[in-house]
N, C-alpha and C. Protein backbone atom coordinates (compact mmCIF):
# COMPACT_ATOMS: atom_id res chain seq x y z
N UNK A 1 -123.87 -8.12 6.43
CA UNK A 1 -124.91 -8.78 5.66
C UNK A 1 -124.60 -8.72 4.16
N UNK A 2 -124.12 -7.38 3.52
CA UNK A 2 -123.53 -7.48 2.31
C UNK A 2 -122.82 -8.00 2.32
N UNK A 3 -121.64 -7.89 2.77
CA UNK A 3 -120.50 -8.97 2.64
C UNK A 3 -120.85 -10.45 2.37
N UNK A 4 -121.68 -10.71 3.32
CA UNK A 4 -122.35 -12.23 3.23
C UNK A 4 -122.85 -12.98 1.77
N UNK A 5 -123.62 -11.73 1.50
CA UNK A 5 -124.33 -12.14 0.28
C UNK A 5 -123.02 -11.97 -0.98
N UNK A 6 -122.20 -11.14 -0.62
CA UNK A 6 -121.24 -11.01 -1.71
C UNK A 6 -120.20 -12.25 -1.73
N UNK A 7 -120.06 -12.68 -0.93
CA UNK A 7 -119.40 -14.20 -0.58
C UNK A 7 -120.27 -15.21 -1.31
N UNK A 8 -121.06 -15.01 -0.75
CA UNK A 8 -121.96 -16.27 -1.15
C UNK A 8 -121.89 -16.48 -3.01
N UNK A 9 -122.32 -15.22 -3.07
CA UNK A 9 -122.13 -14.70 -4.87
C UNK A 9 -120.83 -15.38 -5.60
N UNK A 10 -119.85 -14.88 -4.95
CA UNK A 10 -118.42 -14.95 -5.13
C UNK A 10 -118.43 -16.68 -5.38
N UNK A 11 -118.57 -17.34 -4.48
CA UNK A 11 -118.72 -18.91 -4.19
C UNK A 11 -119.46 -19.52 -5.21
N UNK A 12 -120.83 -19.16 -5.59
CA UNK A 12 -121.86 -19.24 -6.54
C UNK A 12 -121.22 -19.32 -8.00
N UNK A 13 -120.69 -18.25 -8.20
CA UNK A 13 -120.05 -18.15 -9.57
C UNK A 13 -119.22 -19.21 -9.46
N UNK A 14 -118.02 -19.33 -8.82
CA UNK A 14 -117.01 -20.23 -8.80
C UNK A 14 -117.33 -21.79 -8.50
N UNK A 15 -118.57 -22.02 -8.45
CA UNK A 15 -119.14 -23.25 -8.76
C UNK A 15 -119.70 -23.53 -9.81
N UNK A 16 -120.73 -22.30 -10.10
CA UNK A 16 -120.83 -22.65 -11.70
C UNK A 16 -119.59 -22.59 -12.62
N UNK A 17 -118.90 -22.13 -12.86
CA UNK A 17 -117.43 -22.07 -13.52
C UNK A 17 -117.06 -23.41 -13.22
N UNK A 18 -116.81 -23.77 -12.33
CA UNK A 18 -116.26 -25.30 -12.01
C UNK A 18 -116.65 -26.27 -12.92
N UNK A 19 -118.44 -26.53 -12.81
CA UNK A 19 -119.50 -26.94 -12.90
C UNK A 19 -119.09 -27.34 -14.84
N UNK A 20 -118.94 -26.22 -15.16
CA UNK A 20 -119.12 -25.79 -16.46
C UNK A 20 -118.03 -26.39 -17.28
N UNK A 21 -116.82 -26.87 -16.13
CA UNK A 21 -115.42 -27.56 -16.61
C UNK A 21 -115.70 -28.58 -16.98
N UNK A 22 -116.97 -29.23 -16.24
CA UNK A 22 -116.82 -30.94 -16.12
C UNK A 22 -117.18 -31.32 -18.26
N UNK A 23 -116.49 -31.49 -19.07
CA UNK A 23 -117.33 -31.61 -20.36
C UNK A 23 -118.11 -32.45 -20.52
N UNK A 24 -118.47 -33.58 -19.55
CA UNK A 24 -119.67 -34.36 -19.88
C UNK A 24 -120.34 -34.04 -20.01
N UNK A 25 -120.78 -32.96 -19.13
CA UNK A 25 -122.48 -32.67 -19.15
C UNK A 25 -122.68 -31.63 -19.91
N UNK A 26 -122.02 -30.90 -20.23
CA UNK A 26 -122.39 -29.98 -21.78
C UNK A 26 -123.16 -28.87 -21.00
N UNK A 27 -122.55 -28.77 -19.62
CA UNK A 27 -123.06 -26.98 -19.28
C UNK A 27 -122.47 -26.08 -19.47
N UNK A 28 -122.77 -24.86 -20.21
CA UNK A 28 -121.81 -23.68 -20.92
C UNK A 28 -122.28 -22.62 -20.69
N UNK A 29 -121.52 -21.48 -20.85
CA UNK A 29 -121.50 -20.04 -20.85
C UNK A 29 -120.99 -19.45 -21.85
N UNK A 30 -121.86 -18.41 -22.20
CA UNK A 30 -121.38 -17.96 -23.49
C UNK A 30 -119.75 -17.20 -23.26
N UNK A 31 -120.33 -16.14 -22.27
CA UNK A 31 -119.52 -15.15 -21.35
C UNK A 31 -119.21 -14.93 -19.95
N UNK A 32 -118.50 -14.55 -19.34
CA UNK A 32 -118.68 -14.74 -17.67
C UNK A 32 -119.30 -13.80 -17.06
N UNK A 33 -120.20 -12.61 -17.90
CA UNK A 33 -120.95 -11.92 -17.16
C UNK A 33 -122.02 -13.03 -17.30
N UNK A 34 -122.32 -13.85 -18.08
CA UNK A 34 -123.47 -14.97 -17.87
C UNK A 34 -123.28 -15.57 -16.40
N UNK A 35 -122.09 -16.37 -16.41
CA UNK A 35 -121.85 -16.68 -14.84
C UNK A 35 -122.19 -15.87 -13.61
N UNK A 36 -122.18 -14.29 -13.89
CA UNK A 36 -122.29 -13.87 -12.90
C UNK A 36 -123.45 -13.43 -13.05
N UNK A 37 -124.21 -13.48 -13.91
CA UNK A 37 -126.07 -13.30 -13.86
C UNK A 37 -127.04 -14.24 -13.09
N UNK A 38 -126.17 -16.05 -14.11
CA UNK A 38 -126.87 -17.02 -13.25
C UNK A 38 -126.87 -17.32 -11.56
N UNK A 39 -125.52 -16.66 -11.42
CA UNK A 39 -125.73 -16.49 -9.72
C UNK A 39 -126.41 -15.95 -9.05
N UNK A 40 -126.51 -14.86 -9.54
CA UNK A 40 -127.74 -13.75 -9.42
C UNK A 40 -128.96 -14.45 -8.79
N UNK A 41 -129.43 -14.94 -10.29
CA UNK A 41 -130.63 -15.43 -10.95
C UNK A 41 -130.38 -16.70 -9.59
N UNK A 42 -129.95 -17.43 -9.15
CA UNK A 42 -129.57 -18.84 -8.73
C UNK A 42 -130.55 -18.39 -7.05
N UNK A 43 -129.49 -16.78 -6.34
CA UNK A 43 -129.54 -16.58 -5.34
C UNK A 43 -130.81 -16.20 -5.03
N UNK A 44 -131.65 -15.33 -6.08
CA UNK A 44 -133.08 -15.44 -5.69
C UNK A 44 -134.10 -16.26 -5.70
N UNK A 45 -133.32 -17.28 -6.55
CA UNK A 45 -134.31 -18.76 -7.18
C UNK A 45 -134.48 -18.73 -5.94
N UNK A 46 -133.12 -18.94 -5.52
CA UNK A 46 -133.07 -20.11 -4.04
C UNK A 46 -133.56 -19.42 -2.32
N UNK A 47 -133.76 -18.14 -2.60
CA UNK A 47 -134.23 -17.09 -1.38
C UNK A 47 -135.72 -17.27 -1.30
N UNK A 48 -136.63 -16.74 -2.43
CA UNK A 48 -137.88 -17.10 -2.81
C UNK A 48 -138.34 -18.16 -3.14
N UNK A 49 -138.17 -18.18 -4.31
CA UNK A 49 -138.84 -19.78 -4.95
C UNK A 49 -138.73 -20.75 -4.56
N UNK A 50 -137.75 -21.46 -3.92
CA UNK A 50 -137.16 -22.64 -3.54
C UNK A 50 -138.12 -23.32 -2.36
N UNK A 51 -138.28 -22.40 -1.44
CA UNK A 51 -138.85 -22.69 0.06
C UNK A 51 -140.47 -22.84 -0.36
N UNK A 52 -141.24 -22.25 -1.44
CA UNK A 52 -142.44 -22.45 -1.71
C UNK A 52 -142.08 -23.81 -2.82
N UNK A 53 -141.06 -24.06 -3.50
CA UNK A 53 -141.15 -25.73 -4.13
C UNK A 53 -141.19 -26.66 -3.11
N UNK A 54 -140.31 -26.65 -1.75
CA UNK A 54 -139.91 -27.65 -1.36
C UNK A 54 -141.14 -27.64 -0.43
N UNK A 55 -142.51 -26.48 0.05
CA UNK A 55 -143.51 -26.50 0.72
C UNK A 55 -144.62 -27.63 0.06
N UNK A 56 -144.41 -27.26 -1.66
CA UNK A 56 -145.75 -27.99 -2.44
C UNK A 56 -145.16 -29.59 -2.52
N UNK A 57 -143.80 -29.36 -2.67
CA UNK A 57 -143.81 -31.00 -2.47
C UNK A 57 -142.98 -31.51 -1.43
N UNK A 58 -143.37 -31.32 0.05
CA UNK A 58 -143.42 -31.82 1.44
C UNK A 58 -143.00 -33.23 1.57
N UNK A 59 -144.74 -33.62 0.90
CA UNK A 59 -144.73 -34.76 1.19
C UNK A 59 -143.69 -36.00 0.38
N UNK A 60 -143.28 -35.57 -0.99
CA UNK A 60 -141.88 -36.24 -1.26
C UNK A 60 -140.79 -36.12 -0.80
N UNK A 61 -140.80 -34.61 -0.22
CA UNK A 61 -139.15 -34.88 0.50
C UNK A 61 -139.47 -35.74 1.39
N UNK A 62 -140.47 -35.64 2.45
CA UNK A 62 -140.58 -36.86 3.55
C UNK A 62 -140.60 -37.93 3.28
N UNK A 63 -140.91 -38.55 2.38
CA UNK A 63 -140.94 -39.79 1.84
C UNK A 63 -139.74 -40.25 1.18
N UNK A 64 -138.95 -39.31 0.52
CA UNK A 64 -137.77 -39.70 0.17
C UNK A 64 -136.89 -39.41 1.21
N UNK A 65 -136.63 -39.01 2.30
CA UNK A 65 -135.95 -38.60 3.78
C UNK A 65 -135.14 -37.06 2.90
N UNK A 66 -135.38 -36.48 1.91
CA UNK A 66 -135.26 -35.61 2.12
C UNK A 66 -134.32 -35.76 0.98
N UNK A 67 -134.37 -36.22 0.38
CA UNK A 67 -133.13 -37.06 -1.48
C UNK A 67 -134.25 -36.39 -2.25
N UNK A 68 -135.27 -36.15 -2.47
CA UNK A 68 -135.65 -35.27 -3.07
C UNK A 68 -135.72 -33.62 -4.15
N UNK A 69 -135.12 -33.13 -2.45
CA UNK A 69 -134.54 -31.87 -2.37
C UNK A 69 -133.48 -31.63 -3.52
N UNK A 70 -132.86 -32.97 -3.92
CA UNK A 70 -131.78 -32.90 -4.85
C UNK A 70 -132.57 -32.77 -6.36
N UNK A 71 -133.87 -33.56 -6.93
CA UNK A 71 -134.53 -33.32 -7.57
C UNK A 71 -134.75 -31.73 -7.77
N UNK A 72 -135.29 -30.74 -6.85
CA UNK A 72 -135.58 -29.37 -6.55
C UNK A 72 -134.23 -29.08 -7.50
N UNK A 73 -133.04 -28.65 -6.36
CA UNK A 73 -132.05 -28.38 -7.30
C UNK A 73 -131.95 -28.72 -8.69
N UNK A 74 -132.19 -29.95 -9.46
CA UNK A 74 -132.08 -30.19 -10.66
C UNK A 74 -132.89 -29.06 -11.61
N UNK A 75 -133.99 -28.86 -11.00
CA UNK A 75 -135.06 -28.42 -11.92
C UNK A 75 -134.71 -26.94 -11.59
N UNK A 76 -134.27 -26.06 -10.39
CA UNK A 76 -133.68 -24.95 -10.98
C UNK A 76 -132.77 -24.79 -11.62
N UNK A 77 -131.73 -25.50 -11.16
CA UNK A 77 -130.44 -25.65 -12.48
C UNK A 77 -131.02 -25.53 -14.25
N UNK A 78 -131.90 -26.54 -14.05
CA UNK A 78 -132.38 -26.99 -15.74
C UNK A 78 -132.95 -26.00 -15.89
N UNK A 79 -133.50 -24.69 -15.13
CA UNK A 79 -134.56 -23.82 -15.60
C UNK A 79 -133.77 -22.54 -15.90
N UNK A 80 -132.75 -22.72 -15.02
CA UNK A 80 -131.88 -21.27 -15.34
C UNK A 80 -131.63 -20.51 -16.70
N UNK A 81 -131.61 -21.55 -17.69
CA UNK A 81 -131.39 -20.22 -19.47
C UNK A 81 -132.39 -20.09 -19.81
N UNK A 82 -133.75 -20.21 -19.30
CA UNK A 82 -135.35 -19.68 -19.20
C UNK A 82 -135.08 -18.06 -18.80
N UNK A 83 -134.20 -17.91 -18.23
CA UNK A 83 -134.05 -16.49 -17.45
C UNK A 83 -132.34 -15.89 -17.42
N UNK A 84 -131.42 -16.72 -18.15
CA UNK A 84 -130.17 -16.25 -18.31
C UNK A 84 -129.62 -16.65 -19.62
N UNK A 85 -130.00 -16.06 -20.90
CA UNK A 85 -129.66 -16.86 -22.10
C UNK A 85 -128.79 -17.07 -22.43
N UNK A 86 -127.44 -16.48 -21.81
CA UNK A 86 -126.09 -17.19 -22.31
C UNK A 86 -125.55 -18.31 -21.35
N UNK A 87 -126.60 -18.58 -20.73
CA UNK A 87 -126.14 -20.14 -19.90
C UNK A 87 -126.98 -21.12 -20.74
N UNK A 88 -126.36 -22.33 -20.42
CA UNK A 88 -126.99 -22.89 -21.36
C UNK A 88 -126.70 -24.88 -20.77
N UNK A 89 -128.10 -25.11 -20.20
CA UNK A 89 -127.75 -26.68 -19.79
C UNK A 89 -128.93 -27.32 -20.49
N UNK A 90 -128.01 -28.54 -21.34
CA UNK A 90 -128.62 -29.43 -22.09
C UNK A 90 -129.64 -30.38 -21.71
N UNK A 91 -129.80 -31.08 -20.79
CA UNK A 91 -130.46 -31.82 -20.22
C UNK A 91 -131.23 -31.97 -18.88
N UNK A 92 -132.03 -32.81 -18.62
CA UNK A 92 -132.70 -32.83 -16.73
C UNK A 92 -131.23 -33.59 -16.64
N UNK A 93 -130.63 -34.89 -17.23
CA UNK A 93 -129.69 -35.74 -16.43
C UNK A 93 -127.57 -34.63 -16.01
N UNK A 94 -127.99 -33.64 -17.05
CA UNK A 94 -126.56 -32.62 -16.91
C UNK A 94 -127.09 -31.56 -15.48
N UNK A 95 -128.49 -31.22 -15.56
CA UNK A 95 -128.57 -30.16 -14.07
C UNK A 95 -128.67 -31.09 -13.41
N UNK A 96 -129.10 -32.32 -13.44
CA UNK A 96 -128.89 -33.43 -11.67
C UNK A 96 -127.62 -33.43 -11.17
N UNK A 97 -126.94 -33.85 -12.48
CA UNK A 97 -125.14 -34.13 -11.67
C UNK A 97 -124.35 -32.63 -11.05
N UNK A 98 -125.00 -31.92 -12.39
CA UNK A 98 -124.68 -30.50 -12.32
C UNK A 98 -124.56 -29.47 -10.79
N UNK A 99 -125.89 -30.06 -10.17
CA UNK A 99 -126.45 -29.59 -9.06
C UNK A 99 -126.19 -30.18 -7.87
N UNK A 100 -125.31 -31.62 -8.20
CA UNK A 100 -125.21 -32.36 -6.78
C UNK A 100 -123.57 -31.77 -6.53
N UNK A 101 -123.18 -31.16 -8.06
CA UNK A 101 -121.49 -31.22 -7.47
C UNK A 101 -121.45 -29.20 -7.08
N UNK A 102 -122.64 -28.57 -7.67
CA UNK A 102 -122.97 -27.70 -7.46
C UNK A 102 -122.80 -27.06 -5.73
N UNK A 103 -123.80 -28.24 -5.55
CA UNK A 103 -124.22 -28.52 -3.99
C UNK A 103 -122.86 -28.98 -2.94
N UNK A 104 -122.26 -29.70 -3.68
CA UNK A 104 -121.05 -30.03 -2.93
C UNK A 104 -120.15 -28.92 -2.53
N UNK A 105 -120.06 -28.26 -3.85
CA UNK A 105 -119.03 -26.84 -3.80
C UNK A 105 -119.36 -26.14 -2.66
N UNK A 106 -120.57 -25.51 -3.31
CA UNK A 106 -121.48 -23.94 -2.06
C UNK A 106 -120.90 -24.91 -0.52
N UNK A 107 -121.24 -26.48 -0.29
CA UNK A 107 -121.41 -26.70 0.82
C UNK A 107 -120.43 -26.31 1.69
N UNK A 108 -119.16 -26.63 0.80
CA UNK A 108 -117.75 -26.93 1.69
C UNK A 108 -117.47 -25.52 1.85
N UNK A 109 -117.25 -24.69 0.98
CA UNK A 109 -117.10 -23.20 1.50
C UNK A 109 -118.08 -22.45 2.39
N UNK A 110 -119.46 -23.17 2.47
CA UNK A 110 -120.49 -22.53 3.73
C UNK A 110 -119.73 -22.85 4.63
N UNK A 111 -119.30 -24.45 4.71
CA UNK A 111 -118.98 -24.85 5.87
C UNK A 111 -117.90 -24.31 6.60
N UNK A 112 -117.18 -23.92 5.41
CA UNK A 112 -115.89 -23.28 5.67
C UNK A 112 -115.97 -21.77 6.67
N UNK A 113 -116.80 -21.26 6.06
CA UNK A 113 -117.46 -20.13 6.57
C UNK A 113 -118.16 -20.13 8.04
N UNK A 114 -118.88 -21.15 8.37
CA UNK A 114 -119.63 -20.97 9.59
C UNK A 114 -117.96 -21.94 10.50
N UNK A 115 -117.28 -22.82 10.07
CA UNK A 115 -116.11 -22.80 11.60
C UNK A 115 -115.38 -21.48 11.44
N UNK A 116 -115.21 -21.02 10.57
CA UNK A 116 -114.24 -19.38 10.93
C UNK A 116 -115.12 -18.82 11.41
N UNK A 117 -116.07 -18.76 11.33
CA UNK A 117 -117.29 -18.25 12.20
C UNK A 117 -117.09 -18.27 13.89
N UNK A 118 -117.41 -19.38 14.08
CA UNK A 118 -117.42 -20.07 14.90
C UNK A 118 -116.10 -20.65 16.11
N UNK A 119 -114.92 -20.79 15.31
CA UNK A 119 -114.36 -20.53 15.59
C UNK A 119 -113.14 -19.07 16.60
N UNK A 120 -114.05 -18.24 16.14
CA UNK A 120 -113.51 -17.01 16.90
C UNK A 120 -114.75 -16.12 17.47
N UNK A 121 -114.95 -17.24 18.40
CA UNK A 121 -116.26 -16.59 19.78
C UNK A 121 -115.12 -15.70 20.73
N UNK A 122 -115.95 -14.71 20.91
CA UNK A 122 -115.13 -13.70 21.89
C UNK A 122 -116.20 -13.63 23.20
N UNK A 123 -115.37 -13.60 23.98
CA UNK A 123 -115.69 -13.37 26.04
C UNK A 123 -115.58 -12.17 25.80
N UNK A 124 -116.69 -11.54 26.72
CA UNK A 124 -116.74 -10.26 27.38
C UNK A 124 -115.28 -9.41 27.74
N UNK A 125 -114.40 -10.24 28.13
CA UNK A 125 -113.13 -9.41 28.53
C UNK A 125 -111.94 -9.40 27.78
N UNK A 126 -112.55 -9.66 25.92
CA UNK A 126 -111.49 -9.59 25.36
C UNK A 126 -110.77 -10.94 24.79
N UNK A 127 -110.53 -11.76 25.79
CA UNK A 127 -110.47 -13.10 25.24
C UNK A 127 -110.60 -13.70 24.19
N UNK A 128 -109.99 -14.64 23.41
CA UNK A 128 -110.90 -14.77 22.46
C UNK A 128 -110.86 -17.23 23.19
N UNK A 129 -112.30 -17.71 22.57
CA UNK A 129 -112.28 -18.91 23.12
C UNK A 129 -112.36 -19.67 22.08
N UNK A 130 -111.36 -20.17 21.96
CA UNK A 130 -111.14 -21.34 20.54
C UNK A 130 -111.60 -22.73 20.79
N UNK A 131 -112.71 -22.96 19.75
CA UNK A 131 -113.41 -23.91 19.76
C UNK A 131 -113.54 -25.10 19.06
């Protein structure tokens, strides 16, 4: 379970770092213990807070099939140097893009994560069954 969360962390940072390359959008760090705060800060947004945003507004994700949710992300992104002051994002339109390529990153390494996962199911007798 640590491990998990320390992955996840690991991944987190290395998206914001990414994130932070693109120079259009003018998202910065002062220092890279900032990077590794806002992950921090990112992983509890998104443990707690997140699941009570996306409860109060339901009825837009349903209505938008769920394109919404990407809104959500924006507005924690944009809220993050409220609570990490050496991060620092300029705009709502820099955490939208910010957060969709954000989103892209975490995704492909989750994904990455659940077929190695998944990939090595073990039988009772040792076996292993590649899937």
């Amino acid at each position: 379970m640590i491990l998990r969360l320390i992955w996840h962390w690991a991944i987190l940072v290395l998206g914001l770092y990414l994130v932070t390359l693109i120079t259009p959008l003018g998202i910065s760090f002062d220092k890279p213990s900032d990077l590794a705060w806002a992950a921090l800060v990112l992983i509890l947004v998104n443990t707690f807070i997140k699941p009570i945003l996306i409860l109060i507004s339901l009825p837009l994700v349903l209505l938008s099939l769920g394109l919404f949710l990407l809104v959500i992300n924006a507005i924690i992104l944009y809220m993050l140097p409220d609570f990490v002051h050496g991060f620092h994002v300029p705009s709502f339109l820099a955490a939208f893009i910010g957060s969709l390529v954000l989103s892209l990153i975490t995704g492909c390494f989750t994904g990455y994560e659940k077929r190695v996962k998944r990939s090595n199911v073990s039988t009772g007798s040792g076996r292993v069954i590649d899937i």
